[in-house]
Protein backbone atom coordinates (compact mmCIF):
# COMPACT_ATOMS: atom_id res chain seq x y z
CA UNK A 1 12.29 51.36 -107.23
CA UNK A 2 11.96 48.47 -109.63
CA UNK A 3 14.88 46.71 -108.72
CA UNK A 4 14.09 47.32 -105.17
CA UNK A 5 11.07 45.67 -104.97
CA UNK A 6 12.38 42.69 -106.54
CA UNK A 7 14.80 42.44 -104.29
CA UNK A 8 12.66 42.46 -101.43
CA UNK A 9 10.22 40.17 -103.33
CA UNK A 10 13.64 37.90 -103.45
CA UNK A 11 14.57 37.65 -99.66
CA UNK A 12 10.55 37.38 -98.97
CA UNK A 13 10.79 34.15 -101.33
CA UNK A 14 14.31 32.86 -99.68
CA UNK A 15 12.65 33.14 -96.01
CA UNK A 16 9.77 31.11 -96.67
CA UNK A 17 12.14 28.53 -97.52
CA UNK A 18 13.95 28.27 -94.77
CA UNK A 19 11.11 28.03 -92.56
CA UNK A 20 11.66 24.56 -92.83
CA UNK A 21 13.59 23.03 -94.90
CA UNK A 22 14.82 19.38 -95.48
CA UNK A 23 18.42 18.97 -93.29
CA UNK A 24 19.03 15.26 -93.50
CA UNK A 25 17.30 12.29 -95.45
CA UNK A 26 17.28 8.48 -94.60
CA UNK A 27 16.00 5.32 -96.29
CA UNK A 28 14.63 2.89 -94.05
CA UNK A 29 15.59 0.33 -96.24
CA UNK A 30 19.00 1.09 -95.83
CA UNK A 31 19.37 1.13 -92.68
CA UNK A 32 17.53 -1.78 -91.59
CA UNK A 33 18.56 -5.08 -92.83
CA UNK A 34 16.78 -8.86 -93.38
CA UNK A 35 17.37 -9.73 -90.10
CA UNK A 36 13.87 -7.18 -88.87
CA UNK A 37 10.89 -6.71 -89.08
CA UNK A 38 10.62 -3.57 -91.20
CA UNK A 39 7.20 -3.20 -91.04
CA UNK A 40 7.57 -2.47 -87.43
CA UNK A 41 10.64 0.04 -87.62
CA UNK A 42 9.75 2.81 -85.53
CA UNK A 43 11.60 6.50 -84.97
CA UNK A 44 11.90 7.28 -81.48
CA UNK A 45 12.85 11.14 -81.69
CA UNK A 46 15.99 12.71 -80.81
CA UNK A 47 18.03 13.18 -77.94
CA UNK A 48 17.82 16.47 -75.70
CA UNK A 49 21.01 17.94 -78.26
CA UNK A 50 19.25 17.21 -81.00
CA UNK A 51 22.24 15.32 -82.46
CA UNK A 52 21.11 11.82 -82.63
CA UNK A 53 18.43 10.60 -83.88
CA UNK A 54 16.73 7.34 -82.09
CA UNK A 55 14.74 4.62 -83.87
CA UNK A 56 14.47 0.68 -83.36
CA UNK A 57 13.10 -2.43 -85.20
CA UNK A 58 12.07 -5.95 -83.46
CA UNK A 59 14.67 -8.72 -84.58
CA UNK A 60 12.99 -11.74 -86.57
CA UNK A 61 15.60 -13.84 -87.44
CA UNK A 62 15.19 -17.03 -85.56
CA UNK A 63 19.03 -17.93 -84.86
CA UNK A 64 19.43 -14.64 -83.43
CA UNK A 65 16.45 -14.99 -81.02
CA UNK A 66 17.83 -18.39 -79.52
CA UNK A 67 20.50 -15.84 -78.97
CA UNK A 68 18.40 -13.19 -76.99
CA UNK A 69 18.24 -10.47 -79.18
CA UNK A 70 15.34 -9.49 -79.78
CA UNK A 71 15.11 -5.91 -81.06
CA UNK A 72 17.85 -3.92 -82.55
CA UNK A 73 18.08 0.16 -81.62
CA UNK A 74 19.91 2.81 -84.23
CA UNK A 75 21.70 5.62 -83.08
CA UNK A 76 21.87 7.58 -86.46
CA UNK A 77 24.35 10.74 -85.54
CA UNK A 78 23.05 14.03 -87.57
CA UNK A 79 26.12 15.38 -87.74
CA UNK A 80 28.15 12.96 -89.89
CA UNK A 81 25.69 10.44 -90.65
CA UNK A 82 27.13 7.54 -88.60
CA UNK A 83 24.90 4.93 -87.78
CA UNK A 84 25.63 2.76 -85.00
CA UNK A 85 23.59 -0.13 -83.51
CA UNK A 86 22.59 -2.80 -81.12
CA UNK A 87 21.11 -5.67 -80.46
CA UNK A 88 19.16 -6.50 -76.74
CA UNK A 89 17.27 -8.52 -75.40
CA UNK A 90 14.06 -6.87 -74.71
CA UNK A 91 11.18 -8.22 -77.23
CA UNK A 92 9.00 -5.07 -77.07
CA UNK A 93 9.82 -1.35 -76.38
CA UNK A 94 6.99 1.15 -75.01
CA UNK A 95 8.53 4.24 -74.29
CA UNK A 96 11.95 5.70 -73.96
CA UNK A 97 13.62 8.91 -72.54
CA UNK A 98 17.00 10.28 -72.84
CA UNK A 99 18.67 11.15 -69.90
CA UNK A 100 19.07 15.45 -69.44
CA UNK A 101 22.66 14.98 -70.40
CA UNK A 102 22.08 12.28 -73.03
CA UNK A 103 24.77 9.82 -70.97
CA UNK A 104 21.86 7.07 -71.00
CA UNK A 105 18.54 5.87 -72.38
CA UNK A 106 16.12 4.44 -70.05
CA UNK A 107 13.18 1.92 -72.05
CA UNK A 108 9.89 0.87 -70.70
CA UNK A 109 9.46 -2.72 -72.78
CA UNK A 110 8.33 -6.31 -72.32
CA UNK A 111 4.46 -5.24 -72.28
CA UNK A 112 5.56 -2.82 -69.61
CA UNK A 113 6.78 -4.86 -67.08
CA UNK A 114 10.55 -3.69 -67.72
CA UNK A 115 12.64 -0.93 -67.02
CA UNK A 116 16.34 -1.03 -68.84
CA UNK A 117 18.96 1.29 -69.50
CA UNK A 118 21.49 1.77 -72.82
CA UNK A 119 24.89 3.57 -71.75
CA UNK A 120 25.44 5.57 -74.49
CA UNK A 121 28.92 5.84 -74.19
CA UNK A 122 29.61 1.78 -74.64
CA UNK A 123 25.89 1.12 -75.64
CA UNK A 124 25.80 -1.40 -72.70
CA UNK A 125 22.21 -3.04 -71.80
CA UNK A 126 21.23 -3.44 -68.48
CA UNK A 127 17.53 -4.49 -66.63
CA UNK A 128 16.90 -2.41 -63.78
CA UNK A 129 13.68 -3.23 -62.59
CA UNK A 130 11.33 -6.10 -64.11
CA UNK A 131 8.43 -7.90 -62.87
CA UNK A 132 8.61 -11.02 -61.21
CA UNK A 133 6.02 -13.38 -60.21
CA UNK A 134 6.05 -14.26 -56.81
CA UNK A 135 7.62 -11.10 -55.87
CA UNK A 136 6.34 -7.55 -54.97
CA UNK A 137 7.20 -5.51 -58.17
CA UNK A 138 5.79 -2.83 -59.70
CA UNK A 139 3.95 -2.42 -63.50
CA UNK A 140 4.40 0.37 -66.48
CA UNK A 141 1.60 2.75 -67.44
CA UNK A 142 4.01 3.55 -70.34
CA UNK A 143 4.97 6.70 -69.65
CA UNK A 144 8.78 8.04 -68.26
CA UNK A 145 9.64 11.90 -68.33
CA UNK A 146 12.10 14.07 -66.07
CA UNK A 147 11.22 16.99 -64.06
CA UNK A 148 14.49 19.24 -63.12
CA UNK A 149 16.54 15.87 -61.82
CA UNK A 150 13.78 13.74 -61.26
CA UNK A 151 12.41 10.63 -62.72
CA UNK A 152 8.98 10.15 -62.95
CA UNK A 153 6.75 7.25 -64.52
CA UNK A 154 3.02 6.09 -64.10
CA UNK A 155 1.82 2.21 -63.03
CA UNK A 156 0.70 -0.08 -60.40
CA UNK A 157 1.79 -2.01 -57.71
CA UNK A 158 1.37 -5.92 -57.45
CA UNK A 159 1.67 -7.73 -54.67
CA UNK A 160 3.20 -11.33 -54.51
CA UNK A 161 -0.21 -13.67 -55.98
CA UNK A 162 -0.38 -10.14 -58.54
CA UNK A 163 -2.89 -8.90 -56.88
CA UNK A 164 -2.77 -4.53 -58.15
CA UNK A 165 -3.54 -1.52 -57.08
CA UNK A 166 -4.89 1.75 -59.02
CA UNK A 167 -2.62 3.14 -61.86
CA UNK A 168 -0.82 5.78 -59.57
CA UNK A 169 1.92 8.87 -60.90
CA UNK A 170 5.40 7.61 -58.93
CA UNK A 171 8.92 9.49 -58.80
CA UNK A 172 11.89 6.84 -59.10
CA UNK A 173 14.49 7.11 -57.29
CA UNK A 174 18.25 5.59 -56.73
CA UNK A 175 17.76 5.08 -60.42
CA UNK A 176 21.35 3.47 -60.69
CA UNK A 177 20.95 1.03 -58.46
CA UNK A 178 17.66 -0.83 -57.67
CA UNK A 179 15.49 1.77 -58.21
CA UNK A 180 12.27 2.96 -55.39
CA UNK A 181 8.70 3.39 -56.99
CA UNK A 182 7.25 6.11 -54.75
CA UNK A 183 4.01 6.60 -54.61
CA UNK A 184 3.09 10.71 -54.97
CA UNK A 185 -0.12 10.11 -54.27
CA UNK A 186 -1.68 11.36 -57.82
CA UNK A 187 -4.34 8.67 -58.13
CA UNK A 188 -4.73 8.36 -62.12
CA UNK A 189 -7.44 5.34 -61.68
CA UNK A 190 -9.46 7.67 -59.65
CA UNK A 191 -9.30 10.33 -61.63
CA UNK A 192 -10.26 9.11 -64.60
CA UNK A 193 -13.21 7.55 -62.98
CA UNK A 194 -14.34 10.59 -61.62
CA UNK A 195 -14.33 12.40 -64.89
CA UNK A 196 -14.03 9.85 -67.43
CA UNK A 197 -11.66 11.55 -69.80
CA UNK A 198 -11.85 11.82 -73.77
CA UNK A 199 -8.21 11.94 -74.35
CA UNK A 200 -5.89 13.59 -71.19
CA UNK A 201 -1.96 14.55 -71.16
CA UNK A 202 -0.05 14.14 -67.97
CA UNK A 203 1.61 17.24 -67.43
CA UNK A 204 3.84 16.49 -64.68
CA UNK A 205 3.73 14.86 -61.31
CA UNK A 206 0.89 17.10 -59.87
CA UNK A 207 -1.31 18.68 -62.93
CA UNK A 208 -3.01 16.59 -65.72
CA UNK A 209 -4.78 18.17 -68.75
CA UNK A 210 -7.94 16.51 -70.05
CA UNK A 211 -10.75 16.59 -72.97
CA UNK A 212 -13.86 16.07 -70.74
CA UNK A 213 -17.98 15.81 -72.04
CA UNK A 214 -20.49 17.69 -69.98
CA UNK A 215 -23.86 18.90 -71.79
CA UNK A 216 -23.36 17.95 -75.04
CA UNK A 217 -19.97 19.75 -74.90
CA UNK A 218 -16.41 19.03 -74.75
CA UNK A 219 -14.17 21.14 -72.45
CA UNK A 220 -10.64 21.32 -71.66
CA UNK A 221 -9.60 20.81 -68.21
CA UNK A 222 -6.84 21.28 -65.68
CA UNK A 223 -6.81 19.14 -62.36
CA UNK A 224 -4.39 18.25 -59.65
CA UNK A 225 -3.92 15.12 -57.06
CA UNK A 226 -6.54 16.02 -54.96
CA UNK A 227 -8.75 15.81 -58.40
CA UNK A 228 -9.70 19.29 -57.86
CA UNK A 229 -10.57 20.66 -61.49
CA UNK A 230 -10.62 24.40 -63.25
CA UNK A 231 -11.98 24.06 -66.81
CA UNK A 232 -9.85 26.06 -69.36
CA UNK A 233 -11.62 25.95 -72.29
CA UNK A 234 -15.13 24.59 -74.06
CA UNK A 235 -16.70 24.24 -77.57
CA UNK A 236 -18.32 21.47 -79.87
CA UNK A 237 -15.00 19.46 -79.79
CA UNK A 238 -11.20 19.13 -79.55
CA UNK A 239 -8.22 17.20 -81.13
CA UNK A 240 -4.63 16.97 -80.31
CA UNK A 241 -3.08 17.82 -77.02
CA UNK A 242 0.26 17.78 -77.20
CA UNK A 243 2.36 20.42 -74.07
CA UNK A 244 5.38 21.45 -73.37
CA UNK A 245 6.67 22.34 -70.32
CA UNK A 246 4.84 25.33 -69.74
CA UNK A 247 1.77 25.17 -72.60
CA UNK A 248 -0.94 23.27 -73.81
CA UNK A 249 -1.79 23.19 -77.45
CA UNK A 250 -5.04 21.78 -79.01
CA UNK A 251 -7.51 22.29 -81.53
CA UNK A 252 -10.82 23.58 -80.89
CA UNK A 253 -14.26 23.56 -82.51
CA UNK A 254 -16.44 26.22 -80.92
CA UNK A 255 -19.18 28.22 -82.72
CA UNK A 256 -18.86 26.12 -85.92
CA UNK A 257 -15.05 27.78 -86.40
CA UNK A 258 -12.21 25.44 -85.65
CA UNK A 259 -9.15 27.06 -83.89
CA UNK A 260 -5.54 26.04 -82.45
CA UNK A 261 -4.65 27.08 -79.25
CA UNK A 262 -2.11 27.60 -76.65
CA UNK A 263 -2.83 27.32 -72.93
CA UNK A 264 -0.30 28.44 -70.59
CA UNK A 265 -0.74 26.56 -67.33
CA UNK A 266 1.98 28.53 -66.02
CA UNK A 267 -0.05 31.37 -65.59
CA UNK A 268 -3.38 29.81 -65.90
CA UNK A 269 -4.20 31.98 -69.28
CA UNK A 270 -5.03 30.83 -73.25
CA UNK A 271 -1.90 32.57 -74.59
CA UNK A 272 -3.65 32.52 -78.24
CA UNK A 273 -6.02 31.07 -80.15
CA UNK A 274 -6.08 31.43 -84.30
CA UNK A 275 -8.72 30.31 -86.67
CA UNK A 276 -8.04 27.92 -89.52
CA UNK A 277 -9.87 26.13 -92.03
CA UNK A 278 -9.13 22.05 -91.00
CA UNK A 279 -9.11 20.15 -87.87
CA UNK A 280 -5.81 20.72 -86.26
CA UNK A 281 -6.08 16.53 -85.64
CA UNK A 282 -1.79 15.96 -85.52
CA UNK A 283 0.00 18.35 -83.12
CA UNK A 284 3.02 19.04 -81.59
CA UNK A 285 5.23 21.03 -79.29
CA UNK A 286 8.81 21.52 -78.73
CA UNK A 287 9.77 20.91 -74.99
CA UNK A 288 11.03 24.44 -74.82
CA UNK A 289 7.51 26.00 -77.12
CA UNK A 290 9.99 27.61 -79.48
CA UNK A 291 7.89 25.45 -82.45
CA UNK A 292 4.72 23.86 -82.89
CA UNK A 293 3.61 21.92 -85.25
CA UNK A 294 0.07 21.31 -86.57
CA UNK A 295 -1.28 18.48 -89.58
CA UNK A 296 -3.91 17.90 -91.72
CA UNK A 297 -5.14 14.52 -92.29
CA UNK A 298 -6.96 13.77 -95.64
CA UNK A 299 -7.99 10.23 -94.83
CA UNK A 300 -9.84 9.72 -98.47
CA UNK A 301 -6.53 10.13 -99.88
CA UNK A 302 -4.16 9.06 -97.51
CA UNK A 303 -2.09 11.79 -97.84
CA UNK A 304 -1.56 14.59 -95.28
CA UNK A 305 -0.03 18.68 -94.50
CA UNK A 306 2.25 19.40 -92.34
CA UNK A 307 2.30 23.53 -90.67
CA UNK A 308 4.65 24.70 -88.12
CA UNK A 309 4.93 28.24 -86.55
CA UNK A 310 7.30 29.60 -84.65
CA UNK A 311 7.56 31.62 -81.03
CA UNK A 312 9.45 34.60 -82.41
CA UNK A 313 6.50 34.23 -85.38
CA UNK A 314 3.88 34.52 -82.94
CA UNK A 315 3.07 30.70 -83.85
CA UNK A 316 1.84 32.07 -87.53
CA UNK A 317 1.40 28.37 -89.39
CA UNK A 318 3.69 28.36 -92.40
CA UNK A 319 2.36 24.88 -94.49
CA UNK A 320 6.12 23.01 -95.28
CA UNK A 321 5.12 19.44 -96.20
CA UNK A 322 2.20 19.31 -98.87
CA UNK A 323 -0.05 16.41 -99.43
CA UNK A 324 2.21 14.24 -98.67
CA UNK A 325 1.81 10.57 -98.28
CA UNK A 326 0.74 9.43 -94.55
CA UNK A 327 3.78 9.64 -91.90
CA UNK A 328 4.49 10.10 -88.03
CA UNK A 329 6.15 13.03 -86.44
CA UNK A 330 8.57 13.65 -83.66
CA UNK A 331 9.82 17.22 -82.67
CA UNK A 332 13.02 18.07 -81.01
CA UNK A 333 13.62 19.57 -77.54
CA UNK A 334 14.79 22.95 -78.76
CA UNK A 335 12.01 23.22 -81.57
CA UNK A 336 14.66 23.44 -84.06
CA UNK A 337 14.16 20.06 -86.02
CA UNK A 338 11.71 17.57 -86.67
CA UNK A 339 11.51 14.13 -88.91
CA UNK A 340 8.83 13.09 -90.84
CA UNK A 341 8.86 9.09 -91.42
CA UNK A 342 6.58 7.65 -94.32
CA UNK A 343 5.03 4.45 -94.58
CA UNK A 344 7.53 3.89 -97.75
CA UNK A 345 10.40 3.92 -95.75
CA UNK A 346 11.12 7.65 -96.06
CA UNK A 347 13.20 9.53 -93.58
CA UNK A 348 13.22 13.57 -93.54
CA UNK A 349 14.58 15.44 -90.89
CA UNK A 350 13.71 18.95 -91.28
CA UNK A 351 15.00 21.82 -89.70
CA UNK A 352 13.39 24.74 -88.88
């Protein structure tokens, strides 16, 4: 019975480290060169196979400038650790988003007045819509994400003396060519002068989430373009929103006990909500809601915990990165990795 127990007491100890454990492990400092700016070296995510890993650095060597390059992108394969790279012209990136089959990587850059795209199979740059004075053109919120097929994005219009409109969601279309900024008629200007949001998430081209303040209260809202709202949720405060394509999650004060949550707006339903002891300030989803994960900031210290849970887990936090020195997070598609980049240069990629 003895040896049975430790047995047990083994494979309990073996699956709590393979929760999440570290896959791959980078130094920024060898990747990136004398040629950047490291203290601006940022790591995108991955693409939607979860085989490459994104990041980017602005370009500060002045020869090279003259020359039009500007910032320098990585492609760092996970697979067998090739790193390839190169060099454009755009001088500041926003946002970017693989394409569903990872052919091509569309940028929002240039203080969001340019739309480019990398062909990932010859890394080829090209400008496909940028604004031009004089001209009609159209102006990045900063956001890019696909729905099925379709591009969407968030911005304004200008007319030819720059004269702009409200901040409006827009579906792009003939994205190969010159792309078409049409207007779908979600009104983001309006809306968040109707309810003057906290923090909100843009779910998708008809539903936003929001953190709204109504009698000394915060509460968690749903509305769609007609600005029609259903509240989902209230208490003393939130933190966090991160979604995926079918839930919400947040952290919730209410009652003087702090919670995380999951809202599916699928369904319209809270899906579950746990009790913890911290403020669940740092979260994140997986695209597909197969992982979340949740930090904990300790700002006196600089340091910070890292939880994730899993769906088939019932989204039970499991702590895998402990006090830890401060770092950004990006999760993968398919919930199955994520990287953890420290202000020293540190680069984990964990999988889960």
């Amino acid at each position: 019975m003895k040896k049975f127990i430790s047995i047990m007491a083994f494979v309990i100890f073996i699956i709590s480290l393979v929760f999440a454990s570290v896959f791959k492990e980078y130094d920024l400092y060898n990747i990136a060169d004398q040629n950047l700016d490291t203290k601006k070296f940022y790591v995108g995510g991955f693409n939607n196979s979860s085989k490459i890993l994104f990041a980017m650095a602005p370009i500060n060597n002045v020869s090279m400038k003259k020359q039009n390059k500007n910032y320098r992108l990585f492609f760092i394969n996970l697979e067998n650790n090739k790193i390839d790279s190169i060099d454009i012209p755009m001088y500041s990136i926003q946002q970017s988003l693989f394409s569903n089959d990872d052919s091509k990587l569309f940028l929002i850059g240039n203080k969001l007045t340019t739309l480019a795209v990398i062909d990932m199979k010859n890394y080829s740059y090209r400008e496909l819509s940028t604004v031009k004075y004089g001209k009609k053109s159209f102006r990045f919120f900063g956001l890019i994400w696909y729905e099925g097929e379709n591009l969407f994005t968030t911005g304004y219009y200008m007319d030819e003396k720059q004269n702009a409109t409200d901040d409006y969601i827009v579906k792009i279309e003939s994205v190969e060519n010159k792309p078409s900024f049409i207007n779908t008629g979600f009104n983001i200007t309006a809306f968040e002068k109707k309810f003057d949001p906290l923090n909100f998430v843009i779910l998708n081209h008809s539903q936003i989430a929001f953190v709204g303040k109504e009698n000394k209260k915060q509460y968690l809202g749903l509305v769609d373009k007609e600005l029609k709202m259903k509240k989902i949720d209230e208490g003393e405060t939130f933190s966090g929103l991160s979604f995926s394509y079918n839930f919400i999650l947040y952290g919730i004060k209410k009652n003087n006990q702090i919670y995380y949550s999951l809202f599916d707006y699928s369904s319209n339903k809270i899906y579950l909500q746990k009790q913890i002891d911290f403020p669940p300030s740092y979260n994140f989803i997986s695209k597909n809601s197969e992982s979340i994960i949740i930090g904990n900031f300790k700002p006196k210290f600089n340091r910070m915990d890292v939880y994730v849970g899993k769906k088939e887990e019932n989204y039970a936090l499991e702590k895998v990165i402990d006090n830890e020195m401060l770092g950004y997070i990006k999760i993968s598609h398919d919930g199955k990795y994520f990287v953890f980049t420290q202000r020293n240069g540190k680069i984990k990629v964990f999988k889960i």
